[in-house]
Each structure stands twice: as C-alpha cells, then as structure tokens.
C-alpha atoms as a PDB file:
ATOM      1  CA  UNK A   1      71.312 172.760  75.226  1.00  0.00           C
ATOM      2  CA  UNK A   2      69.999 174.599  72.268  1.00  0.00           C
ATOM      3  CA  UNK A   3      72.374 175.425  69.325  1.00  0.00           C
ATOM      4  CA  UNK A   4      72.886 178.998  68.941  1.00  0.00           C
ATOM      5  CA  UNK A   5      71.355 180.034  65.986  1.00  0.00           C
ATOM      6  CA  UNK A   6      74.123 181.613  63.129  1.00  0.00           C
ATOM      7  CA  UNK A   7      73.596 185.060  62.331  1.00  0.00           C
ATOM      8  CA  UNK A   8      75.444 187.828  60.006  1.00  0.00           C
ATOM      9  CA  UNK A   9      78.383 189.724  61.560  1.00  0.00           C
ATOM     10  CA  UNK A  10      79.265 191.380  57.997  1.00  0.00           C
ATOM     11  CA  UNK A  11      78.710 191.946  54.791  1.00  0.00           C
ATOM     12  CA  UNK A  12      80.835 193.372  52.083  1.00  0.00           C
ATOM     13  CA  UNK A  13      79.214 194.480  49.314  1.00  0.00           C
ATOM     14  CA  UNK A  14      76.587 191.293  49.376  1.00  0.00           C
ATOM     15  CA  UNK A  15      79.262 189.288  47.764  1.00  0.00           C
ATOM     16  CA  UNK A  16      81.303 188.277  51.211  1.00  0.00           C
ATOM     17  CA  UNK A  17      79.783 187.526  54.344  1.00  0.00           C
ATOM     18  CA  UNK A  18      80.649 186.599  57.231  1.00  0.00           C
ATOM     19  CA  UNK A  19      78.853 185.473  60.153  1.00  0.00           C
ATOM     20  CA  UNK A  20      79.478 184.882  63.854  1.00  0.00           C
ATOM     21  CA  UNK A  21      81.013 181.157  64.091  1.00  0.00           C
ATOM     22  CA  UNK A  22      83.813 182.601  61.429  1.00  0.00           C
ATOM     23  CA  UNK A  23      82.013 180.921  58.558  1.00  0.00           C
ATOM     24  CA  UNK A  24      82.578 182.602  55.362  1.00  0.00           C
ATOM     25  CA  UNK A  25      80.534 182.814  52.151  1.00  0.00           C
ATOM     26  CA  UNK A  26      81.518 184.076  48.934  1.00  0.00           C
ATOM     27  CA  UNK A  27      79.292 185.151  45.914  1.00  0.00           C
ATOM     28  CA  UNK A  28      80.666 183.497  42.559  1.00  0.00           C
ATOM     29  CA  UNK A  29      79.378 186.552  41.093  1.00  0.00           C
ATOM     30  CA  UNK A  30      80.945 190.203  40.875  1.00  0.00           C
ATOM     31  CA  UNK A  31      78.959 193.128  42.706  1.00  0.00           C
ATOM     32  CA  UNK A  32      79.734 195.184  39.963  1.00  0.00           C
ATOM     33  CA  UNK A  33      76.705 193.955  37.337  1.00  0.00           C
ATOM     34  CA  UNK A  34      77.780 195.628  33.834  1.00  0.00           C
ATOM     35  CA  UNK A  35      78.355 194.162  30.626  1.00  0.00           C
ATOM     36  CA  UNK A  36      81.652 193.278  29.295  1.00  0.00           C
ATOM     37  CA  UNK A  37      82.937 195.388  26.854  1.00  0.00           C
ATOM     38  CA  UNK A  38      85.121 193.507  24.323  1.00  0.00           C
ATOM     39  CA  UNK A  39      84.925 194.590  20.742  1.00  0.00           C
ATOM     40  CA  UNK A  40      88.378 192.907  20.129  1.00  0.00           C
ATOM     41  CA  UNK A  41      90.515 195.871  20.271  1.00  0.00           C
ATOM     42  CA  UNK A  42      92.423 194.200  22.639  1.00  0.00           C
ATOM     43  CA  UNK A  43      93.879 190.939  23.133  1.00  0.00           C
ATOM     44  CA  UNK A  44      93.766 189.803  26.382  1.00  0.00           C
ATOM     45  CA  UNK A  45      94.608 186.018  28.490  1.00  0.00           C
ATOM     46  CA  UNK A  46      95.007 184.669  31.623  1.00  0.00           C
ATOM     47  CA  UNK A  47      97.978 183.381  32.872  1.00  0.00           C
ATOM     48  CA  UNK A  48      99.229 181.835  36.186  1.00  0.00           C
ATOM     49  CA  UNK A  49     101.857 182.930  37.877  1.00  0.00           C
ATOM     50  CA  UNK A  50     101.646 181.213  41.585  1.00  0.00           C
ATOM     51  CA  UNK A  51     100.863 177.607  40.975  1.00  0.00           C
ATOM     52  CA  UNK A  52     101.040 176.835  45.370  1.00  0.00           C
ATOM     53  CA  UNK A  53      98.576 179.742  45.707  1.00  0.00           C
ATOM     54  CA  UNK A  54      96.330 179.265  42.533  1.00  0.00           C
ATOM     55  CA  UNK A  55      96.835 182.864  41.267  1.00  0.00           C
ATOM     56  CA  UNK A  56      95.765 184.376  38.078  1.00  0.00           C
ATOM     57  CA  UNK A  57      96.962 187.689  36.494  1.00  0.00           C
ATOM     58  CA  UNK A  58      95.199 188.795  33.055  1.00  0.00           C
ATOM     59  CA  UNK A  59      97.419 189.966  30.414  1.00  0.00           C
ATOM     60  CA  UNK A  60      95.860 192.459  28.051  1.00  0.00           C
ATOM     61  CA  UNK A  61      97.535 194.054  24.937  1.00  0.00           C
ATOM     62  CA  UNK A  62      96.073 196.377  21.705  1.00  0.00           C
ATOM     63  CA  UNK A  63      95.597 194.133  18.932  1.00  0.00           C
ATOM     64  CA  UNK A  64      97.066 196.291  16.276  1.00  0.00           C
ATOM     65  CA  UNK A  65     100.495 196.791  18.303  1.00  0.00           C
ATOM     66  CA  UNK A  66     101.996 193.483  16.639  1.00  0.00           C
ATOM     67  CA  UNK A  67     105.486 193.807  16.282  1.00  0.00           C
ATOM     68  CA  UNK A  68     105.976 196.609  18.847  1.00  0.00           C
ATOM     69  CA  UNK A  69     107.199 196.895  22.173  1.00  0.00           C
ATOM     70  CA  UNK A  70     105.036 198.610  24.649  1.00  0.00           C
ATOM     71  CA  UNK A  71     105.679 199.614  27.932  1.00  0.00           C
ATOM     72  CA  UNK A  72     104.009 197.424  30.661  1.00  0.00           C
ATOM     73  CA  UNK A  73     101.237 199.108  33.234  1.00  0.00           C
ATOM     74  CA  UNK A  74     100.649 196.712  36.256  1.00  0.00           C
ATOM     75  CA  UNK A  75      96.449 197.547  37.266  1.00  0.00           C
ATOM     76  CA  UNK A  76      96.032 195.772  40.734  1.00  0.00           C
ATOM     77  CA  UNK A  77      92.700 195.941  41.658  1.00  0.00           C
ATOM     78  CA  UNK A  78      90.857 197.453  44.926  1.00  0.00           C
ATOM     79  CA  UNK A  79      88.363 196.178  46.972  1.00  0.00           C
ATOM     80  CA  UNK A  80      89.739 196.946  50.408  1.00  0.00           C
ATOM     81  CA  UNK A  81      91.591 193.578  50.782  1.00  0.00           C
ATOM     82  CA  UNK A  82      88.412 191.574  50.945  1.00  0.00           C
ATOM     83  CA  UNK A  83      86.832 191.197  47.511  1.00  0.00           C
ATOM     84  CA  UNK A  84      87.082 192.045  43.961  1.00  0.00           C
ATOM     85  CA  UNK A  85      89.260 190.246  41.046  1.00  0.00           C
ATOM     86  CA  UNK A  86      90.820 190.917  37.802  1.00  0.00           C
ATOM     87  CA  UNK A  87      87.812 188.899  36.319  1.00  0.00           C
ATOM     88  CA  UNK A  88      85.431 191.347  37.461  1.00  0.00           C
ATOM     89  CA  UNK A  89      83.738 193.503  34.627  1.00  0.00           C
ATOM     90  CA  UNK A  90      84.656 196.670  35.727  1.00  0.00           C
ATOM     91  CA  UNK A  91      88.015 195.558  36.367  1.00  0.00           C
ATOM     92  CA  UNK A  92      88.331 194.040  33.112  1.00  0.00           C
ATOM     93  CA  UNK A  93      86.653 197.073  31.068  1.00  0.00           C
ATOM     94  CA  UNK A  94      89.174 199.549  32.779  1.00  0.00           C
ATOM     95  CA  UNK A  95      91.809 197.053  31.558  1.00  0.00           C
ATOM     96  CA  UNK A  96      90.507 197.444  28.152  1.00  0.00           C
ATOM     97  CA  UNK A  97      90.691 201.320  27.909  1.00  0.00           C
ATOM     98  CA  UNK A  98      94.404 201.485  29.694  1.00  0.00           C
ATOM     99  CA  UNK A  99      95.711 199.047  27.103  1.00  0.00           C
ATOM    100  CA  UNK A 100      94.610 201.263  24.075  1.00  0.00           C
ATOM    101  CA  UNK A 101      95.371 204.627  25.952  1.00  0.00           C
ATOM    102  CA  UNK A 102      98.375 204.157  27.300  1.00  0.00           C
ATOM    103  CA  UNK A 103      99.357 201.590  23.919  1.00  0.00           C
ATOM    104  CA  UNK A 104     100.724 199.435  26.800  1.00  0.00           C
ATOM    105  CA  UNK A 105     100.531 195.836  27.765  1.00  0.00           C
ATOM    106  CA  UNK A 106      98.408 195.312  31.122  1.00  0.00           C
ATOM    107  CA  UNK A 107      98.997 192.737  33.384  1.00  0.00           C
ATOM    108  CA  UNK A 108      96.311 192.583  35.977  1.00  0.00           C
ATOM    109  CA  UNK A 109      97.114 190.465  39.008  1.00  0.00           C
ATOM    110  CA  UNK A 110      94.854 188.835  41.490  1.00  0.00           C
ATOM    111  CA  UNK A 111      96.026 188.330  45.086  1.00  0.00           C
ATOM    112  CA  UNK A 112      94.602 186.527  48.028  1.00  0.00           C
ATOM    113  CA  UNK A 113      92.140 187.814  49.999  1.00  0.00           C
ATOM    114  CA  UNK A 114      90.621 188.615  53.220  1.00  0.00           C
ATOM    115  CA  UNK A 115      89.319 187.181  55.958  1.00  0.00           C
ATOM    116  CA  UNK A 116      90.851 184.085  55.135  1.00  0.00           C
ATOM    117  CA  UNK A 117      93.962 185.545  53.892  1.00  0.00           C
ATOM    118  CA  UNK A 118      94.622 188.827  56.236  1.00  0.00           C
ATOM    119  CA  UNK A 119      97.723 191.000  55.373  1.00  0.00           C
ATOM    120  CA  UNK A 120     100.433 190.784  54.377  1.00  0.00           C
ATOM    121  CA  UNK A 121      99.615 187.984  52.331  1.00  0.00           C
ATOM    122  CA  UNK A 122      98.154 190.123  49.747  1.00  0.00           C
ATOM    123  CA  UNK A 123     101.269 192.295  49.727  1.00  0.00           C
ATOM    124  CA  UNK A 124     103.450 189.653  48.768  1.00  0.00           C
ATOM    125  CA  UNK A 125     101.152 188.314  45.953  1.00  0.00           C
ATOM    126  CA  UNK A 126     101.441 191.615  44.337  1.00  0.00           C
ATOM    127  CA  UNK A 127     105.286 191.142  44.662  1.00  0.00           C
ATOM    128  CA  UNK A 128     105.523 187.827  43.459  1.00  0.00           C
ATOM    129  CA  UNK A 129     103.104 189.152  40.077  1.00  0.00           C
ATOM    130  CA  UNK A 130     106.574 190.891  39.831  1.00  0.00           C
ATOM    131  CA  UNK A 131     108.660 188.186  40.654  1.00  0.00           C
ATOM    132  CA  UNK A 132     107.115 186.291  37.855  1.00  0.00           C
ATOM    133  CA  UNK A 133     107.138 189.478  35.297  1.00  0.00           C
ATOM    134  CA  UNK A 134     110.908 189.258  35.219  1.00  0.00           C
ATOM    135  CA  UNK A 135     111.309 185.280  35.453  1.00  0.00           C
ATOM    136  CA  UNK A 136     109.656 185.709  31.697  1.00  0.00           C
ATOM    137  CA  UNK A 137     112.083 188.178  31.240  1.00  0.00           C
ATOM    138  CA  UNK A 138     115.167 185.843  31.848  1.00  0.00           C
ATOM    139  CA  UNK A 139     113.433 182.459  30.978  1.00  0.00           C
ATOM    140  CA  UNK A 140     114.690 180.323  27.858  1.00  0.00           C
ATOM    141  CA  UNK A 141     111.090 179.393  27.201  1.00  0.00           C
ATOM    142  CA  UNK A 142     109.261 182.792  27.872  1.00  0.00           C
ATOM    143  CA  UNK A 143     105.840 183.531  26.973  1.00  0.00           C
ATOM    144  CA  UNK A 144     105.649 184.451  23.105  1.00  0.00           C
ATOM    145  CA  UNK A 145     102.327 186.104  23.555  1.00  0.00           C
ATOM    146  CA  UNK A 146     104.404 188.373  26.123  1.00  0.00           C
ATOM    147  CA  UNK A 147     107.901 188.939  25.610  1.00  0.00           C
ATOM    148  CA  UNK A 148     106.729 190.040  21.565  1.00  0.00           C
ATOM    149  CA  UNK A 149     105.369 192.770  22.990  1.00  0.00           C
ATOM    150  CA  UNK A 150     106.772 193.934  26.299  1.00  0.00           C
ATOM    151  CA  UNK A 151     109.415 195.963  26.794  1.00  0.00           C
ATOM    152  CA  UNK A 152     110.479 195.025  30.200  1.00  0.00           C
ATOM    153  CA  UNK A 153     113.037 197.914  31.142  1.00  0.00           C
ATOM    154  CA  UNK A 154     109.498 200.621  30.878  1.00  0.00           C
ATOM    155  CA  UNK A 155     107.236 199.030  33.585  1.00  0.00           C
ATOM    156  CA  UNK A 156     104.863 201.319  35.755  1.00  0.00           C
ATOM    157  CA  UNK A 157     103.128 199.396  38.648  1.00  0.00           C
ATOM    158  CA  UNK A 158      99.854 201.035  39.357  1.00  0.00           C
ATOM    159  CA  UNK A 159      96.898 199.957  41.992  1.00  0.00           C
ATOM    160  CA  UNK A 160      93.236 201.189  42.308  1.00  0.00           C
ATOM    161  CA  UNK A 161      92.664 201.219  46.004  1.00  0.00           C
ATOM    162  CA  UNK A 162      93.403 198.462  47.845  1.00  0.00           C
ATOM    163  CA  UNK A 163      96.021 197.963  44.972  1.00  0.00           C
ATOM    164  CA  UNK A 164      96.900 201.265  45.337  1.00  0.00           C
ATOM    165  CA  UNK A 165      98.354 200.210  48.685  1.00  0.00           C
ATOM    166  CA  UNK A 166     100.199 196.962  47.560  1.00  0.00           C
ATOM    167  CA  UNK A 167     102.184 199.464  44.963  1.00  0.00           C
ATOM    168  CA  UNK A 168     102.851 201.593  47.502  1.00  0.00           C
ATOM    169  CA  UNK A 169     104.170 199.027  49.543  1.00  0.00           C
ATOM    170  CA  UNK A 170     106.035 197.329  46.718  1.00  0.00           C
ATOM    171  CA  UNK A 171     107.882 200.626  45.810  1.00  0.00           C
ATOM    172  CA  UNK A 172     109.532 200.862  49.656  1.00  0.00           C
ATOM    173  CA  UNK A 173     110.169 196.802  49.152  1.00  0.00           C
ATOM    174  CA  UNK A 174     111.884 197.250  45.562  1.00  0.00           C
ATOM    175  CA  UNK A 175     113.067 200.895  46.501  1.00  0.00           C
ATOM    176  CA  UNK A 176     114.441 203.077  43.481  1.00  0.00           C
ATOM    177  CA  UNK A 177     115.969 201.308  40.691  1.00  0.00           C
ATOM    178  CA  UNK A 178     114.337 198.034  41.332  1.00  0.00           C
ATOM    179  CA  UNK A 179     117.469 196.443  41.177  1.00  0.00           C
ATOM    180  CA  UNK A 180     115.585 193.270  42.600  1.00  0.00           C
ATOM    181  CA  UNK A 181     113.702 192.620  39.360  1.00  0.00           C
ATOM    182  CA  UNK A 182     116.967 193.201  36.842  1.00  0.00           C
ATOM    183  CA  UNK A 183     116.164 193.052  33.723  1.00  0.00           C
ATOM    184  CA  UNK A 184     112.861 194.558  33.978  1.00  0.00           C
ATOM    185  CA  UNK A 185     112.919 197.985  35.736  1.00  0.00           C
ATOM    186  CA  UNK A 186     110.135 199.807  37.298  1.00  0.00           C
ATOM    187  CA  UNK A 187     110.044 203.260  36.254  1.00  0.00           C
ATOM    188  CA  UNK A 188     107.128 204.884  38.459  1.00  0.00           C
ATOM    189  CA  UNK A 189     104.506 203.839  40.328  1.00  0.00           C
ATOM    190  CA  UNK A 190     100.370 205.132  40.206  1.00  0.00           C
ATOM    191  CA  UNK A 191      98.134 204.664  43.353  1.00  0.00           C
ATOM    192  CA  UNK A 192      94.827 205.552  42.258  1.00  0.00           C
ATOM    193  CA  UNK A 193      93.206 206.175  45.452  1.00  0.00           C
ATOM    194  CA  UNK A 194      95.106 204.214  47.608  1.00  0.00           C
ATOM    195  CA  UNK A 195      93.495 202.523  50.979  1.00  0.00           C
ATOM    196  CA  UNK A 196      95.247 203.988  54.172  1.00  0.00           C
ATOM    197  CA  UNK A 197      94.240 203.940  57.346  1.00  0.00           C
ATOM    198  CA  UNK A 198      95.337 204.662  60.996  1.00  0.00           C
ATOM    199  CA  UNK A 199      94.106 205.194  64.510  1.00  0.00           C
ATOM    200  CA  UNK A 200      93.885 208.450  64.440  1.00  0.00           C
ATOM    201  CA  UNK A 201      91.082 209.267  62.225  1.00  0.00           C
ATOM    202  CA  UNK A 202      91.276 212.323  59.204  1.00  0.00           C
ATOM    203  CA  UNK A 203      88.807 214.660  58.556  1.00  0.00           C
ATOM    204  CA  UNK A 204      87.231 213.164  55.518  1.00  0.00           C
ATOM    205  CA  UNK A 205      87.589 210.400  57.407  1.00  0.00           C
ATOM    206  CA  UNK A 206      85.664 211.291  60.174  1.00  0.00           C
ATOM    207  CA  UNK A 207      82.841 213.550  58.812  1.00  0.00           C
ATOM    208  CA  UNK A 208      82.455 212.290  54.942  1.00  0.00           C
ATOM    209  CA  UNK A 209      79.094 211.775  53.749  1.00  0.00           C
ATOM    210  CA  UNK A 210      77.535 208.463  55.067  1.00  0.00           C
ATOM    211  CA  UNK A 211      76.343 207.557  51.728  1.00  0.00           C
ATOM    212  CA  UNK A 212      79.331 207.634  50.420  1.00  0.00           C
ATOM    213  CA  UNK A 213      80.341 205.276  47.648  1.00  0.00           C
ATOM    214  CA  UNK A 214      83.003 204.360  50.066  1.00  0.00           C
ATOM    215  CA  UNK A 215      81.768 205.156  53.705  1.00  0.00           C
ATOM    216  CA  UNK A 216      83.604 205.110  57.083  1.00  0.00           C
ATOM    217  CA  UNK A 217      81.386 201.834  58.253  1.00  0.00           C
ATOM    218  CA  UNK A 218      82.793 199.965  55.188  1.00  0.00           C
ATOM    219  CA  UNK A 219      86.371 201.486  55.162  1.00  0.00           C
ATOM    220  CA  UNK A 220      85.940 200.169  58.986  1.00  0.00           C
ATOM    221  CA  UNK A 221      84.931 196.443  58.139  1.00  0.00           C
ATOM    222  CA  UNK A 222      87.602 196.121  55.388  1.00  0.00           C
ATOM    223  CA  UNK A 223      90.850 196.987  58.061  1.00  0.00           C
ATOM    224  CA  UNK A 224      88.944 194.529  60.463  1.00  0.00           C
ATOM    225  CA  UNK A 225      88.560 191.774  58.313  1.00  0.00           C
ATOM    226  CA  UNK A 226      92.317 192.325  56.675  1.00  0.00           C
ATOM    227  CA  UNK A 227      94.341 193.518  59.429  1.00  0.00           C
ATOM    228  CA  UNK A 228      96.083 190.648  61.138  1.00  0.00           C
ATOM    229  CA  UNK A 229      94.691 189.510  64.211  1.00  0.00           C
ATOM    230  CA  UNK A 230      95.267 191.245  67.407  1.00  0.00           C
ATOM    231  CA  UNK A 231      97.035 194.563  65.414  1.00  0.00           C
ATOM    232  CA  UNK A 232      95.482 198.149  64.907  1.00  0.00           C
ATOM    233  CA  UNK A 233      95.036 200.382  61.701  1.00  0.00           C
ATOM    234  CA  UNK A 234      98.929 201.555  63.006  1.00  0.00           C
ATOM    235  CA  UNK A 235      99.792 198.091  61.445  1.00  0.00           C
ATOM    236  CA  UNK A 236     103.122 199.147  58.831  1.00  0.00           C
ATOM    237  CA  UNK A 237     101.441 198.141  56.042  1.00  0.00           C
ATOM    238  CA  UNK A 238      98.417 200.411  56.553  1.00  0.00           C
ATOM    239  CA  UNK A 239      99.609 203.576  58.126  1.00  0.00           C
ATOM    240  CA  UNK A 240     102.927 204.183  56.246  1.00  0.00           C
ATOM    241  CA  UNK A 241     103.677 207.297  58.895  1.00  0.00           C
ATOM    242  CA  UNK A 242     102.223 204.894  61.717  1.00  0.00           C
ATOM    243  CA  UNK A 243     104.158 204.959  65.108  1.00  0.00           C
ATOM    244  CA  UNK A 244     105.579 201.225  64.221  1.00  0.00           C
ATOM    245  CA  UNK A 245     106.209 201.764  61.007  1.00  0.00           C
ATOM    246  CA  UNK A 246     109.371 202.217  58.438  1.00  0.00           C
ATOM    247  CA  UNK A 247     110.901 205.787  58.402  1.00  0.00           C
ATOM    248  CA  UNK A 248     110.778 206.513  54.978  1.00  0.00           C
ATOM    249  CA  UNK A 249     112.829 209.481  54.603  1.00  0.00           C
ATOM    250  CA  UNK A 250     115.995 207.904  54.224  1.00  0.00           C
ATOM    251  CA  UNK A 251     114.050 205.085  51.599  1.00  0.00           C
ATOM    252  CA  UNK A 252     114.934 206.280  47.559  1.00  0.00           C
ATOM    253  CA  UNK A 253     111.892 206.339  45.985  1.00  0.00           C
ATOM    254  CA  UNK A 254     110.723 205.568  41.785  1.00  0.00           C
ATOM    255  CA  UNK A 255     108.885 208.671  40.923  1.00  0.00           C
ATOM    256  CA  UNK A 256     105.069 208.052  42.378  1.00  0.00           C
ATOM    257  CA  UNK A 257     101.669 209.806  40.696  1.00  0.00           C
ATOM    258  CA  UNK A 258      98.947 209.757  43.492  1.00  0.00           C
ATOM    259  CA  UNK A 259      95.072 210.677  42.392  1.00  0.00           C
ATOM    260  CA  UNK A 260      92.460 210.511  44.632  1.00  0.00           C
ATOM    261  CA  UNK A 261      88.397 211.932  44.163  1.00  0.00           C
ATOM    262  CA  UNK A 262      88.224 215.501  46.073  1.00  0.00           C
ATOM    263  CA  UNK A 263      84.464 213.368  47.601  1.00  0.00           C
ATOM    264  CA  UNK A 264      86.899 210.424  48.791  1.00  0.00           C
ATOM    265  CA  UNK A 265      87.245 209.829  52.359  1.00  0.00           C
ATOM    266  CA  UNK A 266      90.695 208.582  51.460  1.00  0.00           C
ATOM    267  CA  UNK A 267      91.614 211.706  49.955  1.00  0.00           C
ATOM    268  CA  UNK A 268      93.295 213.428  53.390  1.00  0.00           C
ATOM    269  CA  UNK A 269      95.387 210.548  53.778  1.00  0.00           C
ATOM    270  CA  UNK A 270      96.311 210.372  50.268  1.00  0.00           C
ATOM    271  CA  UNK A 271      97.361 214.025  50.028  1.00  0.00           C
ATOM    272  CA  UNK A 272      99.364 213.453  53.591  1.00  0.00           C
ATOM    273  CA  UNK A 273     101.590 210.606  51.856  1.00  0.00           C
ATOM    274  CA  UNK A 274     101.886 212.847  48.903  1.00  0.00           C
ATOM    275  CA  UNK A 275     102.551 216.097  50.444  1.00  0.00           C
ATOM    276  CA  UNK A 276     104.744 214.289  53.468  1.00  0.00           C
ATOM    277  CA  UNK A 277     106.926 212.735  50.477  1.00  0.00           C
ATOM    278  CA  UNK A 278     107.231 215.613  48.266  1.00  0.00           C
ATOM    279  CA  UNK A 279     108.603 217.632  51.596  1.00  0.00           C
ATOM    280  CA  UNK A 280     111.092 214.417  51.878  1.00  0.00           C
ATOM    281  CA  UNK A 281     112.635 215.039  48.582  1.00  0.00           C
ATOM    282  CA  UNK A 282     110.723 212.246  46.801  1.00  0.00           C
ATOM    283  CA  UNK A 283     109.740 212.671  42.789  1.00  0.00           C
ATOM    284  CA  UNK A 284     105.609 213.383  43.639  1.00  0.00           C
ATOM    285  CA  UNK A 285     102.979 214.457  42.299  1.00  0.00           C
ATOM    286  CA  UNK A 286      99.516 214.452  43.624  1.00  0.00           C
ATOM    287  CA  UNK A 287      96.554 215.393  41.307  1.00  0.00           C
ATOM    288  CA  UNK A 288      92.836 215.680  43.370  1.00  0.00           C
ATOM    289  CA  UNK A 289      89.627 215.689  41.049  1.00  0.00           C
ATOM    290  CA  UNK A 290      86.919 218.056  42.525  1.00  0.00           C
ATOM    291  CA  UNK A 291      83.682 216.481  43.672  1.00  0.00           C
ATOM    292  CA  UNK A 292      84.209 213.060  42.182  1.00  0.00           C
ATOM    293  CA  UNK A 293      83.914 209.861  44.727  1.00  0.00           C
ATOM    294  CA  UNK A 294      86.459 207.309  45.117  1.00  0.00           C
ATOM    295  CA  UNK A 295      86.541 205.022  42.166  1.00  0.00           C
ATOM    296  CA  UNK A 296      84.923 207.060  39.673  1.00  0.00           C
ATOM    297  CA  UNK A 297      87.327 206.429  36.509  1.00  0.00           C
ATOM    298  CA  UNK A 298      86.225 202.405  37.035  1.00  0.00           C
ATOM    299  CA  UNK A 299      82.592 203.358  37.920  1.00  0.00           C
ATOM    300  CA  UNK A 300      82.692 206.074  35.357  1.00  0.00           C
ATOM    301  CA  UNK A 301      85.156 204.883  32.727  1.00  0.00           C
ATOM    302  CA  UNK A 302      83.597 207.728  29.747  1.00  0.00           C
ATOM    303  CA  UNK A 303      83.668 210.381  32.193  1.00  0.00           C
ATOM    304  CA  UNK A 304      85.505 213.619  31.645  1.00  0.00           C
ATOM    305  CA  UNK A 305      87.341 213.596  35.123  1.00  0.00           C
ATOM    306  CA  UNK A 306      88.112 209.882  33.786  1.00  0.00           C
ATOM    307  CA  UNK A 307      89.164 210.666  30.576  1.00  0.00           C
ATOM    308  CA  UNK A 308      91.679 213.700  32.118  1.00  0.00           C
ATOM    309  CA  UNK A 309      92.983 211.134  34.678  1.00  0.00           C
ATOM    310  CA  UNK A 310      93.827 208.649  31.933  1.00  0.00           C
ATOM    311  CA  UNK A 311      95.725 211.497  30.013  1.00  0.00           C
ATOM    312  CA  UNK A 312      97.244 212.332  33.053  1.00  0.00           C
ATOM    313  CA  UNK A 313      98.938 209.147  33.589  1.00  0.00           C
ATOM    314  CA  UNK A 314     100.096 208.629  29.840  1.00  0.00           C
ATOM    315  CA  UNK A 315     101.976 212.114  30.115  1.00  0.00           C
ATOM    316  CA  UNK A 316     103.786 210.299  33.877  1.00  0.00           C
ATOM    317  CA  UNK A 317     104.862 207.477  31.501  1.00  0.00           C
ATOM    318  CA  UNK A 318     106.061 209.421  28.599  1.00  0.00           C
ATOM    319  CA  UNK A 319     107.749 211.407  31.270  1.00  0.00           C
ATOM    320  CA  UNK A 320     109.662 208.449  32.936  1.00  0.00           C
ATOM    321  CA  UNK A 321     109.750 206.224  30.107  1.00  0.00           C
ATOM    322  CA  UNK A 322     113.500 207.674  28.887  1.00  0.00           C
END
C-alpha cells in the first residue's frame, strides 16, 4: 500500500509545526525579527537552574547599580505554552527596559514547552526558577554576580501571557507569605495579560476581531497543543473558576496587579479573575489600556500606553516593597 503522504495539522507562528503523524518541527529562529538592543546599560547572563531539564533563566541587572541591592522582578515569557524563550529579542529588549525602570534585577526563566511538554510541566518549571532563586539565597557558594545585588526578601514574580498564567498559578501554590521560599519572599505578583481559557467562551472571546494580534483560531491551537491529553479548557490550571478547579476564596493571596489591552481577547477573562478576586477580599488591582492589542508593551516597548504600564508597575513595587 501507498504511504500516506505527511501534511501540516498546525502552525504556530511559522516557528512550530506540527503535522499529522505527531512529528514536530521547531524553527531555531525567533518569530519576532528585531534587532537586539544592548548599549550596555545593563548587565545581563545566563544561568542554569534545572540541569535534568536543560533550563536556562537570563539574569539581567543595571550596570551602574554596583554595590546596591535591588529588588528582584521575575519576567516569564508568553507564547501560549508552545513557543517563545527568554533568548528571544523582544523578550530580551523588554528585559532591558524593566531592569533600568524598575532599577531591579530580572531573572527571566525559560520553561518547557508544548506539544512535547503539555501542562503542567511548564507550571512547575516556573516554580522550580523559584526553587532555585532561594537555593542562592541559602547556598555557601552563591552566585557573586547575584547575591551582590539582590535583595531577596523584595521579589515580584511577573508573567507576560502564557507567563502571566504560571504566576498566577505559582501565587495559589506559594499562597501569601511565601513561606515555601524563606529567605526570599514574594511580595506581589504582575500578570501582564495572562492566558485563560475555559469552555464556555467570553465575549471578546467569541466576537474579537479575526485579525487580531492574538485571534480565537490561535488562542484555540495553543490550549490544544498544551492542554494534557484527553482534558478540556476546564483543566485547573487554565480556568482558575473552572467547575474542577481550586476554590480560591478561602486561598490568602500576595497582592496581584493584572493589565490586559482593552483590543485583547483575553481581556474579559482577565477582568473576571480580577474583579472575582477583588469581591473575595484579595489585594487587586486591575488596570485595562484602551484600544491597545495584547502584547503591545513587548511589541511596542517606546509606546506611551507602554511607557504608563511600566510606571504603573514601579509605583505596585514601591507600594509593596516595605
């Protein structure tokens, strides 16, 4: 009998594909094509910090902070589970401005991805980028480069999308206090955007613009390719009000800063975890920027909407810092 001849089930972004015997390919390049932008304001390295899963974070810190300590600002990236890396441009250029806006250090973590790695693996990589923050902490050998400049009892963990998710998510896990990590101590968390999803769909959801930067048909292939086989968008880690998962009325919360693009199709269900928490008692605040898509203070970085957002979360960290 004749083979069957392979053809393309998905593509994300052109830089993962997959087609219909399961076969994956990955692009070695980023689908975000802009130039780096290091003028040596900041220092910046990469550092492993899961050896059995090959994992990578980026540390980034303002080169004329020497001798101070700076809060640290966890930036996990987005990419709905499936691509994207804290070696990507964009990624690494928003790492840039945070670390001189916020005079913090930045550790950027990468986590495993989907379809190969479906959740919750990349929830527990994004825990474990915290697991490792406060073995430095309590090491006899830390990392000099690090420990000169962090100050690990004023950390903020904050995710773009997909990341914005694994913070969330992390925050339940750790629950106020973070008594987990002692001595470092998460202060508050920032989900920029953050990548919910459920069964039942939301308005944006349902009618947003097609040609959106983020449309329904890829929001779609993203919980398909990272949802674990045989589960729904109801899966806990994805619908945090889902019929299966964790009440969280009862779970003490670190003070949370949600932002979402007022053109997202995320933005209903980021404004329902806001507004549900806030109702619950929880320390929230949820700030929506008119007209702008989701993603635009990466895509964007020099924008005014951008620039506001990035003031926005330096006056959440002053606020929390004490």
């Amino acid at each position: 009998m004749a083979e069957t001849a392979l053809y393309e089930v998905d593509d994300c972004r052109g830089v993962l594909k997959v087609y219909s015997d399961g076969s994956i390919w990955r692009s070695t390049e980023p689908s975000f094509r802009v130039p780096v932008l290091d003028d040596g304001s900041v220092l910046w390295k990469d550092v492993m910090f899961d050896q059995p899963n090959n994992l990578y974070l980026r540390l980034y810190k303002p080169a004329l902070a020497v001798g101070k300590k700076l809060p640290v600002f966890y930036y996990i990236h987005g990419g709905g589970f499936c691509i994207g890396s804290r070696t990507w441009p964009n990624c690494q250029n928003y790492c840039f401005k945070l670390a001189l806006a916020l005079q913090a250090v930045i550790v950027a973590p990468d986590y495993r991805l989907a379809p190969e790695n479906r959740l919750p693996l990349a929830v527990e990589d994004g825990f474990t980028s915290l697991k490792w923050l406060q073995a430095q902490a309590v090491t006899a050998e830390p990392d000099p480069w690090l420990v000169d400049s962090a100050d690990f009892s004023r950390v903020f963990v904050s995710g773009d999308s997909a990341g914005g998710n694994i913070a969330h998510n992390v925050a339940v896990r750790l629950s106020a206090g973070s008594k987990g990590l002692e001595p470092v101590r998460v202060k508050g968390y920032v989900l920029l955007a953050p990548f919910f999803g459920g069964t039942q769909l939301t308005k944006s959801e349902a009618h947003g613009p097609k040609d959106a930067f983020l449309n329904w048909e890829l929001i779609d292939r993203f919980w398909r390719l990272s949802i674990p086989d045989g589960d729904t968008m109801d899966h806990p880690l994805v619908n945090p009000f889902g019929p299966v998962s964790v009440d969280l009325k009862p779970v003490e919360l670190d003070p949370i800063l949600v932002v979402c693009g007022g053109s997202d199709l995320l933005k209903d269900r980021a404004k329902e975890y806001a507004d549900i928490l806030k109702k619950w008692g929880k320390d929230m605040k949820y700030v929506e920027f008119e007209g702008q898509q989701h993603g635009f203070f990466t895509i964007n970085p020099d924008s005014e909407p951008a620039i506001q957002l990035m003031q926005i979360i330096k006056d959440f960290m002053t606020k929390y810092s004490s």
